[in-house]
N, C-alpha and C. Protein backbone atom coordinates (compact mmCIF):
# COMPACT_ATOMS: atom_id res chain seq x y z
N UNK A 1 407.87 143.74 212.97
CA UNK A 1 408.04 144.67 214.08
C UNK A 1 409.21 145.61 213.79
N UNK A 2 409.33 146.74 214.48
CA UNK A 2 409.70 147.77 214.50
C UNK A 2 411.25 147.59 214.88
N UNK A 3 412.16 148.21 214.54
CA UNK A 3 413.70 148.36 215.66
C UNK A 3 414.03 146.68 216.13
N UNK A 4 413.67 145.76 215.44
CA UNK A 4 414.29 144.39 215.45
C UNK A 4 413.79 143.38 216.87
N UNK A 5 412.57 144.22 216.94
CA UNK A 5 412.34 143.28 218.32
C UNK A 5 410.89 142.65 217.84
N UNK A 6 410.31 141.19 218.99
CA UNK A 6 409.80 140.34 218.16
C UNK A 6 408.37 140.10 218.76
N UNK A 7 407.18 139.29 218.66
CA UNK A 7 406.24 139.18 219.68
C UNK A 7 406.73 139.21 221.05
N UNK A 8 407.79 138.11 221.47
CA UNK A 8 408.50 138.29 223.09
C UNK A 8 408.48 139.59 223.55
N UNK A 9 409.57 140.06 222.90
CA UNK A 9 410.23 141.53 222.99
C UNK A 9 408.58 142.04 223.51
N UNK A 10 408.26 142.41 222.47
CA UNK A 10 406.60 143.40 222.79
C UNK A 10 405.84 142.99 224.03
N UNK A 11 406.12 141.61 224.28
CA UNK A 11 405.06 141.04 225.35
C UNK A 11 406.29 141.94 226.32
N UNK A 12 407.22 141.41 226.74
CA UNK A 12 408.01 141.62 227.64
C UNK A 12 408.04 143.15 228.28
N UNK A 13 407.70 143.90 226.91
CA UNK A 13 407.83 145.47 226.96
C UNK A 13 406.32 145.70 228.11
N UNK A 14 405.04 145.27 227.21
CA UNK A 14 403.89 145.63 227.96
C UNK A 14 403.82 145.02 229.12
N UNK A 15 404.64 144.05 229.87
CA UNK A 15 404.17 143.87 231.59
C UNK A 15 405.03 144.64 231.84
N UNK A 16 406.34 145.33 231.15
CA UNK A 16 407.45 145.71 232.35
C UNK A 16 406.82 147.48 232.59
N UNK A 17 405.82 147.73 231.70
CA UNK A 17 405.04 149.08 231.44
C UNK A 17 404.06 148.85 232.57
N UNK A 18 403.32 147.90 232.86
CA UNK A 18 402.49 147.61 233.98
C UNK A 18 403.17 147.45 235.44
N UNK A 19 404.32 146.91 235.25
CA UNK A 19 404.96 146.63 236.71
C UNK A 19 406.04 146.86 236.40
N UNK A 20 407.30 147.70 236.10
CA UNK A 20 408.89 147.78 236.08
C UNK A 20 409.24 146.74 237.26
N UNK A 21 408.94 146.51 237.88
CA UNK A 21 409.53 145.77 239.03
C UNK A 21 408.84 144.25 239.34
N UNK A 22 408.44 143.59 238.12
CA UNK A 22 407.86 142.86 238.16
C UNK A 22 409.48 141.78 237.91
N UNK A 23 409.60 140.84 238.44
CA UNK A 23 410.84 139.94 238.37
C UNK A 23 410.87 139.31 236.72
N UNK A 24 412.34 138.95 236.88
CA UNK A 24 412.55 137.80 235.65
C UNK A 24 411.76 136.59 235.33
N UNK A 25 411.86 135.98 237.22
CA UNK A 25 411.10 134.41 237.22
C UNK A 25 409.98 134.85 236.31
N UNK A 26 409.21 135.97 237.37
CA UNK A 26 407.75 136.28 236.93
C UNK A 26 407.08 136.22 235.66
N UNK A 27 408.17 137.07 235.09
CA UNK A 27 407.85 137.32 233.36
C UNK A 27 408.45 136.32 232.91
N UNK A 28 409.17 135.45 233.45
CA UNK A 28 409.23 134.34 232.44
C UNK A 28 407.94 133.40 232.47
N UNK A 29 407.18 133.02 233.59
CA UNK A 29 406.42 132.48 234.15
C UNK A 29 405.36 132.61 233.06
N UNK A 30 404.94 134.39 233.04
CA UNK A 30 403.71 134.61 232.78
C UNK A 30 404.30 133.87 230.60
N UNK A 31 405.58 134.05 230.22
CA UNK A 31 405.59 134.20 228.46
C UNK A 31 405.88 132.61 228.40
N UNK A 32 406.19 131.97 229.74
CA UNK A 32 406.06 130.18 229.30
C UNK A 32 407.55 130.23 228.55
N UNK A 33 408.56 130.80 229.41
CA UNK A 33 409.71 130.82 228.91
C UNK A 33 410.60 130.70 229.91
N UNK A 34 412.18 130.57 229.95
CA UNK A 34 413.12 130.35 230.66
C UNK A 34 413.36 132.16 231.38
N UNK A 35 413.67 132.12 232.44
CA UNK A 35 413.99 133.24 233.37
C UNK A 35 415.63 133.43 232.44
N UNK A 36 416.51 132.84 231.99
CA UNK A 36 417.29 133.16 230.81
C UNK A 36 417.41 134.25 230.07
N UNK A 37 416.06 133.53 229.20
CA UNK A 37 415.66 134.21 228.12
C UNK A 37 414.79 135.42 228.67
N UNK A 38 414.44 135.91 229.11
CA UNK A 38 413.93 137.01 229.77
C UNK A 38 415.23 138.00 230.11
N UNK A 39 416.30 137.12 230.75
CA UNK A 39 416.92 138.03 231.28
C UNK A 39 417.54 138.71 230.06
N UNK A 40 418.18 137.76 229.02
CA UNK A 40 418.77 138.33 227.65
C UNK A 40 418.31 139.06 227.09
N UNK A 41 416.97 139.14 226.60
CA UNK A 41 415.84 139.86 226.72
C UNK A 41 415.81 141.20 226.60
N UNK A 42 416.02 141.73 227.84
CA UNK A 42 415.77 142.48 228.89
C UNK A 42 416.91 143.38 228.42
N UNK A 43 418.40 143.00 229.05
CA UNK A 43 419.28 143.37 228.81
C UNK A 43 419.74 144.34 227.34
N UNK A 44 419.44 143.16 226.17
CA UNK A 44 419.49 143.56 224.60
C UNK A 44 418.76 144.56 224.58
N UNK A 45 417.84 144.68 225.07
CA UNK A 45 416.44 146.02 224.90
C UNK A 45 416.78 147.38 225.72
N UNK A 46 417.47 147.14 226.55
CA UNK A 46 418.29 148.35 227.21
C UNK A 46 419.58 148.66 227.15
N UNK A 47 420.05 147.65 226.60
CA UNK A 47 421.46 148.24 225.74
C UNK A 47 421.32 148.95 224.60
N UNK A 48 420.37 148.65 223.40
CA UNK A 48 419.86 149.15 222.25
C UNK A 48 418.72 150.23 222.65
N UNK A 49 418.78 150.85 223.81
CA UNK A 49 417.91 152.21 223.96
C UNK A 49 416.17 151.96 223.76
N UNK A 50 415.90 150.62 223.71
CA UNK A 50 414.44 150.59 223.14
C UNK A 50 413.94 150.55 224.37
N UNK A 51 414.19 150.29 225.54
CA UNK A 51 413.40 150.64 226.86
C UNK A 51 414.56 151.14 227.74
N UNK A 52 414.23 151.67 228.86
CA UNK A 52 414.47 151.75 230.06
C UNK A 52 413.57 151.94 231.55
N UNK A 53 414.21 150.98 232.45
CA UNK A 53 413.31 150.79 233.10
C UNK A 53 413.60 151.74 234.50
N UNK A 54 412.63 152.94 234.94
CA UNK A 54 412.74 153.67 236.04
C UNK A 54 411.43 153.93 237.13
N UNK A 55 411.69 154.50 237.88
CA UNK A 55 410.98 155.06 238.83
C UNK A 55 409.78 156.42 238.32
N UNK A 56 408.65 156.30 238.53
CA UNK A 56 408.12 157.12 238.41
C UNK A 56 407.64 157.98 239.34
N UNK A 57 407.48 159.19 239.26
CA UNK A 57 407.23 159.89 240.90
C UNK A 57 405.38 160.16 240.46
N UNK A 58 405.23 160.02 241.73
CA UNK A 58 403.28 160.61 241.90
C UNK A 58 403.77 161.84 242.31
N UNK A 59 403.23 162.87 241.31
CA UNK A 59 403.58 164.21 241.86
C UNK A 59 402.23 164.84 242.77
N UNK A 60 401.00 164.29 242.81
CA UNK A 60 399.97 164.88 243.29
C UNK A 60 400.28 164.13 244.64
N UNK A 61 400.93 163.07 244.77
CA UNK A 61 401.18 162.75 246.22
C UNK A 61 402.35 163.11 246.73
N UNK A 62 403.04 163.97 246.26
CA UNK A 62 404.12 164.54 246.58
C UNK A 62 404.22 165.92 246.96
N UNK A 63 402.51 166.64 246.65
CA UNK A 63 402.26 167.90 246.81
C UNK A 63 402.22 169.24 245.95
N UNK A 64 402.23 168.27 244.23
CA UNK A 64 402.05 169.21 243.29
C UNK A 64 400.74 168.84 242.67
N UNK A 65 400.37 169.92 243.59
CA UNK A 65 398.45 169.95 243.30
C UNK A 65 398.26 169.74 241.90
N UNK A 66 398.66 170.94 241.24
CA UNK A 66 398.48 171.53 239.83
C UNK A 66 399.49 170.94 238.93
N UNK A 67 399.05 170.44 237.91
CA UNK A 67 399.54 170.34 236.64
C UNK A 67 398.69 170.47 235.53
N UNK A 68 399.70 170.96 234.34
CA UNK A 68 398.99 170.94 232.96
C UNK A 68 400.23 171.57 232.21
N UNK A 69 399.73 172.22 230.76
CA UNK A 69 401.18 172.63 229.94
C UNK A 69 400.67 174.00 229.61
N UNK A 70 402.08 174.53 228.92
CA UNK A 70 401.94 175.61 228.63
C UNK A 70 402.36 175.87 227.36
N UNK A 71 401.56 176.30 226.23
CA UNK A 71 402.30 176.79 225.13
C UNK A 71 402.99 177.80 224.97
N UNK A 72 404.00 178.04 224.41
CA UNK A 72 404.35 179.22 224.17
C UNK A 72 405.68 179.66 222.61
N UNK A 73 405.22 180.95 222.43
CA UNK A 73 405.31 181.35 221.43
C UNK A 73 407.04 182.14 221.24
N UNK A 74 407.65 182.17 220.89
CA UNK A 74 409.28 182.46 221.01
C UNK A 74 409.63 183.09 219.47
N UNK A 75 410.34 183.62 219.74
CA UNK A 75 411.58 184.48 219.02
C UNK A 75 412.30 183.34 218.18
N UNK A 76 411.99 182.69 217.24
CA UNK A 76 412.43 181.74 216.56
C UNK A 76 413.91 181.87 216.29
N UNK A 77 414.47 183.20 216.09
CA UNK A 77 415.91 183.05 216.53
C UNK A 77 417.01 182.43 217.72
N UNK A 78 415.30 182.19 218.87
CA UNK A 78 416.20 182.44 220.25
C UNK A 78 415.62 181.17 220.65
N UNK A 79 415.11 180.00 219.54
CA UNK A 79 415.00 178.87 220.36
C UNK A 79 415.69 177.89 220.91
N UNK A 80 417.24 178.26 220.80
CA UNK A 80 418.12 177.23 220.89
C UNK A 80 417.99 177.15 222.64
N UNK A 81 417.84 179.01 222.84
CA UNK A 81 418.66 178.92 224.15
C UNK A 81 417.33 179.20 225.48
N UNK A 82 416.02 179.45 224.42
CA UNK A 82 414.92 179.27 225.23
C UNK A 82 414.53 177.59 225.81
N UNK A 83 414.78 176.95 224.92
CA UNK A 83 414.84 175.33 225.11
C UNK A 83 415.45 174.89 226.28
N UNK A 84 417.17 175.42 226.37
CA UNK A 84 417.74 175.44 227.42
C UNK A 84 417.97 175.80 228.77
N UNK A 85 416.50 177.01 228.64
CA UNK A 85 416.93 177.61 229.76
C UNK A 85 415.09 177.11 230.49
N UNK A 86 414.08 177.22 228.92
CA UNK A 86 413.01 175.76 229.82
C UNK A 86 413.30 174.46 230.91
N UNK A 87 414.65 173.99 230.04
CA UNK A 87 415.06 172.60 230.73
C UNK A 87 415.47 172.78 232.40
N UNK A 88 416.10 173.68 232.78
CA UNK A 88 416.38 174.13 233.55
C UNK A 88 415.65 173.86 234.56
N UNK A 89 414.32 174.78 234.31
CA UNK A 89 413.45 174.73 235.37
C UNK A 89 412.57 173.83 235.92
N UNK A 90 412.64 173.58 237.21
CA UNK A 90 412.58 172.76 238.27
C UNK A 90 411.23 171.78 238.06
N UNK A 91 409.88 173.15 238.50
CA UNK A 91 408.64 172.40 237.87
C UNK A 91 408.08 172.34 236.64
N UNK A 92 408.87 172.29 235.36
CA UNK A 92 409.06 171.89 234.30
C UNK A 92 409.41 170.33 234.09
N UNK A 93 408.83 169.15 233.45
CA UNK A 93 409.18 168.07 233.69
C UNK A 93 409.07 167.12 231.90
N UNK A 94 408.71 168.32 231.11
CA UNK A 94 408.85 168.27 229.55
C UNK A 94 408.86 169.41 228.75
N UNK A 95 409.69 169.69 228.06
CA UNK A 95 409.92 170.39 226.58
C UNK A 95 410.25 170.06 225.62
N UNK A 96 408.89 170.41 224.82
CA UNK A 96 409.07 170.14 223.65
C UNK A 96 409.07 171.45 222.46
N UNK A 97 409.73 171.24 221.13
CA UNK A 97 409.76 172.65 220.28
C UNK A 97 409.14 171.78 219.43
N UNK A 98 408.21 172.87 218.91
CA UNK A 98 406.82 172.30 218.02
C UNK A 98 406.96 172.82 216.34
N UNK A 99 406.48 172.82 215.45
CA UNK A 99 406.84 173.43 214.17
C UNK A 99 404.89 173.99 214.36
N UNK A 100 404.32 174.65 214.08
CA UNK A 100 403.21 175.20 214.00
C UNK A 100 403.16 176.49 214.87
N UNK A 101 401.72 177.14 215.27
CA UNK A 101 401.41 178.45 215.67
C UNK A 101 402.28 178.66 217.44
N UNK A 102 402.46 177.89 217.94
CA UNK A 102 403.34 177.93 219.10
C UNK A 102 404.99 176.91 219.05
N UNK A 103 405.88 177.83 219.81
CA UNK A 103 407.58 177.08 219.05
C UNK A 103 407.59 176.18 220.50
N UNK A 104 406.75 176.30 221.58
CA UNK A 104 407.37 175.06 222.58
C UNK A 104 406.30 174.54 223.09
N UNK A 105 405.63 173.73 223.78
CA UNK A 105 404.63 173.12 224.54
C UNK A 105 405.62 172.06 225.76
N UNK A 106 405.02 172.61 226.95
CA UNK A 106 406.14 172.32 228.19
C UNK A 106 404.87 171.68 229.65
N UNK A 107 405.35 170.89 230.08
CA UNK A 107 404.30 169.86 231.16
C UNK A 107 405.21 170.65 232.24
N UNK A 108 404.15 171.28 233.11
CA UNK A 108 404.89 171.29 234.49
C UNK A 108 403.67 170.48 235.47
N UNK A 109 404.47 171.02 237.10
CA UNK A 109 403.58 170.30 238.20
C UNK A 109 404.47 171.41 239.41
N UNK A 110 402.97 171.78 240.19
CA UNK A 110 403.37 173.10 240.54
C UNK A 110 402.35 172.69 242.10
N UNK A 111 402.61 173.05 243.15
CA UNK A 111 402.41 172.78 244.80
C UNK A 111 400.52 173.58 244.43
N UNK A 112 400.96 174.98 243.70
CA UNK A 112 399.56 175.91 244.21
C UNK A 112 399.54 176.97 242.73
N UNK A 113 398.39 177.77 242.98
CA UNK A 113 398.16 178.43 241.46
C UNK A 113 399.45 179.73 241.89
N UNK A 114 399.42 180.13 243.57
CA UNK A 114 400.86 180.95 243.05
C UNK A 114 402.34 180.49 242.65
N UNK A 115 402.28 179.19 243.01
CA UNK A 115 403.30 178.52 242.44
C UNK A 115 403.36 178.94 240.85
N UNK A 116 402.06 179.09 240.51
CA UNK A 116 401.97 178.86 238.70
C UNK A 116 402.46 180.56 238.35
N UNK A 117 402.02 181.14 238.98
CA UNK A 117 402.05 182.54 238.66
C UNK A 117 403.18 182.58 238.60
N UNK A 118 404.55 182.10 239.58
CA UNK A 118 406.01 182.04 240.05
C UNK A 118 406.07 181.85 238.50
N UNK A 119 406.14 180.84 238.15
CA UNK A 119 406.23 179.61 237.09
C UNK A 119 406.32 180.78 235.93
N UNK A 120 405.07 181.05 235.43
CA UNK A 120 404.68 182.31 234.60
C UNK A 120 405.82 183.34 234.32
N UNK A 121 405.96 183.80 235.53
CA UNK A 121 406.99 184.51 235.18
C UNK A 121 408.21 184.60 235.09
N UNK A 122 409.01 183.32 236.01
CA UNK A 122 410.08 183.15 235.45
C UNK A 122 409.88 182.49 233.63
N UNK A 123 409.02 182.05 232.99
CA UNK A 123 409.12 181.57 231.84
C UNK A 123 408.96 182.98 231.13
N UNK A 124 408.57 183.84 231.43
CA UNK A 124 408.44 185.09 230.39
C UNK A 124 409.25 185.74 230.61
N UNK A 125 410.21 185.78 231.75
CA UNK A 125 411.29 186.43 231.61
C UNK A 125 412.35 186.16 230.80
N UNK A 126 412.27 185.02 230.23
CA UNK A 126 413.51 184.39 229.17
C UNK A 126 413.41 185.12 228.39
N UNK A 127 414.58 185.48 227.91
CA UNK A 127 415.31 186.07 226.66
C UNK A 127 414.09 186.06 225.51
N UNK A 128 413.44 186.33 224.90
CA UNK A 128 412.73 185.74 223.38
C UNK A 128 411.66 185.35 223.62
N UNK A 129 411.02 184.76 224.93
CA UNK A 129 409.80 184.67 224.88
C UNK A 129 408.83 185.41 224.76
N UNK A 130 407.92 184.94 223.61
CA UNK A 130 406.88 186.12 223.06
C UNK A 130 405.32 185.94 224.21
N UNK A 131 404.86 184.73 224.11
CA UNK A 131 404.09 184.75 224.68
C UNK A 131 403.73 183.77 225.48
N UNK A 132 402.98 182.98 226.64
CA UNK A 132 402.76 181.95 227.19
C UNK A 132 400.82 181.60 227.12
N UNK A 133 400.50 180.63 226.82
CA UNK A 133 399.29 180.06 227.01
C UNK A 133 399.06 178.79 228.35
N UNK A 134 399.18 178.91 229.47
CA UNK A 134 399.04 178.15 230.28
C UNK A 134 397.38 177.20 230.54
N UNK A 135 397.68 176.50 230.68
CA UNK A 135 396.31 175.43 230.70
C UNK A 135 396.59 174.47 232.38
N UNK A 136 395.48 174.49 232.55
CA UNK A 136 395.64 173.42 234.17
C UNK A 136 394.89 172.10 233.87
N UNK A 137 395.53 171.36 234.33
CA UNK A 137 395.10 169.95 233.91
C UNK A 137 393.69 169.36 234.97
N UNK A 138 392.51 169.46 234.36
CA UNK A 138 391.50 168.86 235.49
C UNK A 138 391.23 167.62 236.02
N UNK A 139 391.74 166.81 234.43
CA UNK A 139 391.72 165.32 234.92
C UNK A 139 392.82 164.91 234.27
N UNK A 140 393.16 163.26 234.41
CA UNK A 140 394.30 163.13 233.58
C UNK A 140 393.64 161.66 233.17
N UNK A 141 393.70 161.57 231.89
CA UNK A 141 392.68 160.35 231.15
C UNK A 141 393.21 159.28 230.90
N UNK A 142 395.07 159.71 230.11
CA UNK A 142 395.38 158.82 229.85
C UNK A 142 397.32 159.34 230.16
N UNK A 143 397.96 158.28 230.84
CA UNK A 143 399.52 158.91 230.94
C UNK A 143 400.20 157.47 230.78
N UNK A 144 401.26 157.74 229.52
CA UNK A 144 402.21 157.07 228.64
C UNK A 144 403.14 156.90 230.05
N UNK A 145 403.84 157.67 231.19
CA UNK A 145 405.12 157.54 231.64
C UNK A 145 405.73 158.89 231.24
N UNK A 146 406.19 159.47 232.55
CA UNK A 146 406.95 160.83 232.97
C UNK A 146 408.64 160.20 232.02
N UNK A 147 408.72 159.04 231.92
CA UNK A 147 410.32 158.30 231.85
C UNK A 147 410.24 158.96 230.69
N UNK A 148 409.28 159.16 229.48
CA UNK A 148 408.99 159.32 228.17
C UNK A 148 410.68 160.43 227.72
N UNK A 149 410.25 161.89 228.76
CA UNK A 149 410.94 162.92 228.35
C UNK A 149 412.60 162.22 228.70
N UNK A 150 412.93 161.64 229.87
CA UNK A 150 413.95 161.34 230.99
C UNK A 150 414.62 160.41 229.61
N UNK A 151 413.71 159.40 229.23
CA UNK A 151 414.25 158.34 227.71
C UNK A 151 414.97 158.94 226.53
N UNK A 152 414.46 160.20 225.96
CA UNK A 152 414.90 160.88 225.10
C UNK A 152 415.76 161.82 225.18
N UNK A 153 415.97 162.31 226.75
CA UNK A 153 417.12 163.00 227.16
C UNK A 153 418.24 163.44 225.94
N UNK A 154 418.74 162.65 226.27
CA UNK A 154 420.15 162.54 225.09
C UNK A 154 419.75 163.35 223.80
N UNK A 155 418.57 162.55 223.14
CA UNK A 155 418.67 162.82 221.66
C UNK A 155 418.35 164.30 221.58
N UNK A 156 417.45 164.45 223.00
CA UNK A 156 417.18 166.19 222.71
C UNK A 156 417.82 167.54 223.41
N UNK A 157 418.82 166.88 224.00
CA UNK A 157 419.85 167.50 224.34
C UNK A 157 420.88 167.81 223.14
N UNK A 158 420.97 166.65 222.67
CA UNK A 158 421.72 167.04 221.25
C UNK A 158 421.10 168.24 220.08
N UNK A 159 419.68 167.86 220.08
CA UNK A 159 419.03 168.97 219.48
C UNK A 159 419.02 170.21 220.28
N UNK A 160 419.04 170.10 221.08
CA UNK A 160 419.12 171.93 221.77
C UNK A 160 420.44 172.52 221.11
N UNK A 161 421.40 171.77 221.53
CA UNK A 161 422.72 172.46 221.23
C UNK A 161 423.09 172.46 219.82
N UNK A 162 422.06 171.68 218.89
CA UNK A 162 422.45 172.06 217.57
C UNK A 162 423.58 172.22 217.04
């Protein structure tokens, strides 16, 4: 296994992905182990950055009808501070800078389509942005966890500021 963690570790990872709020007893219960060892567990794995355990928001029950991403194409000089000024924005909830035919691909979640239009144009008003490809999401098939972007925070904060 990967980053020093072991069958436990992995088991422990995939219920706390099904239920974050599933207890110690519990998961000790279900791995036939001491509530202990779970808790140590637990702890080691979020001290060493390999999980963290949060809240996820339902944004369609919160009143953001619309979601999907947007590619877009930038001024490769000006991606430090297009990155930064993506992060910014509100119904923006991932950025990423890509190496191929588009420099960012960005997840928002937006109330209505003029919301999106809003959206649109504050993103083309940035400094360097060349172009935007917006896409609306019709279904959603398969979702890893919103925590994904919130987890990596740090490391890609460090990369913005280069």
């Amino acid at each position: 296994m990967k980053a020093g963690i072991d069958n436990m570790d992995s088991e422990i990872i995939s219920l706390l992905e099904k239920n974050g709020r599933m207890t110690n007893t519990e998961l000790a219960r279900k791995l036939k182990t001491s509530e202990t060892t779970i808790r140590k567990r637990i702890k080691r794995l979020i001290e060493n950055n390999l999980i963290k355990i949060v809240a996820i928001r339902n944004r369609a029950k919160l009143g953001y009808e619309l979601s999907g991403n947007i590619r877009i194409t930038a001024d490769t000089r000006k991606t430090k501070t297009i990155g930064r000024s993506l992060s910014k924005i509100d119904q923006i909830w991932y950025v990423a800078q890509l190496a191929g035919h588009d420099d960012f691909d960005v997840e928002y979640s937006v109330a209505s389509q003029h919301d999106l239009l809003l959206l649109l144009d504050k993103i083309n008003r940035i400094d360097g942005v060349l172009s935007t490809r917006p896409s609306i999401r019709l279904k959603l098939i398969k979702h890893l966890g919103e925590f994904m972007a919130a987890f990596a925070k740090g490391r890609e904060r460090d990369m913005i500021k280069g």
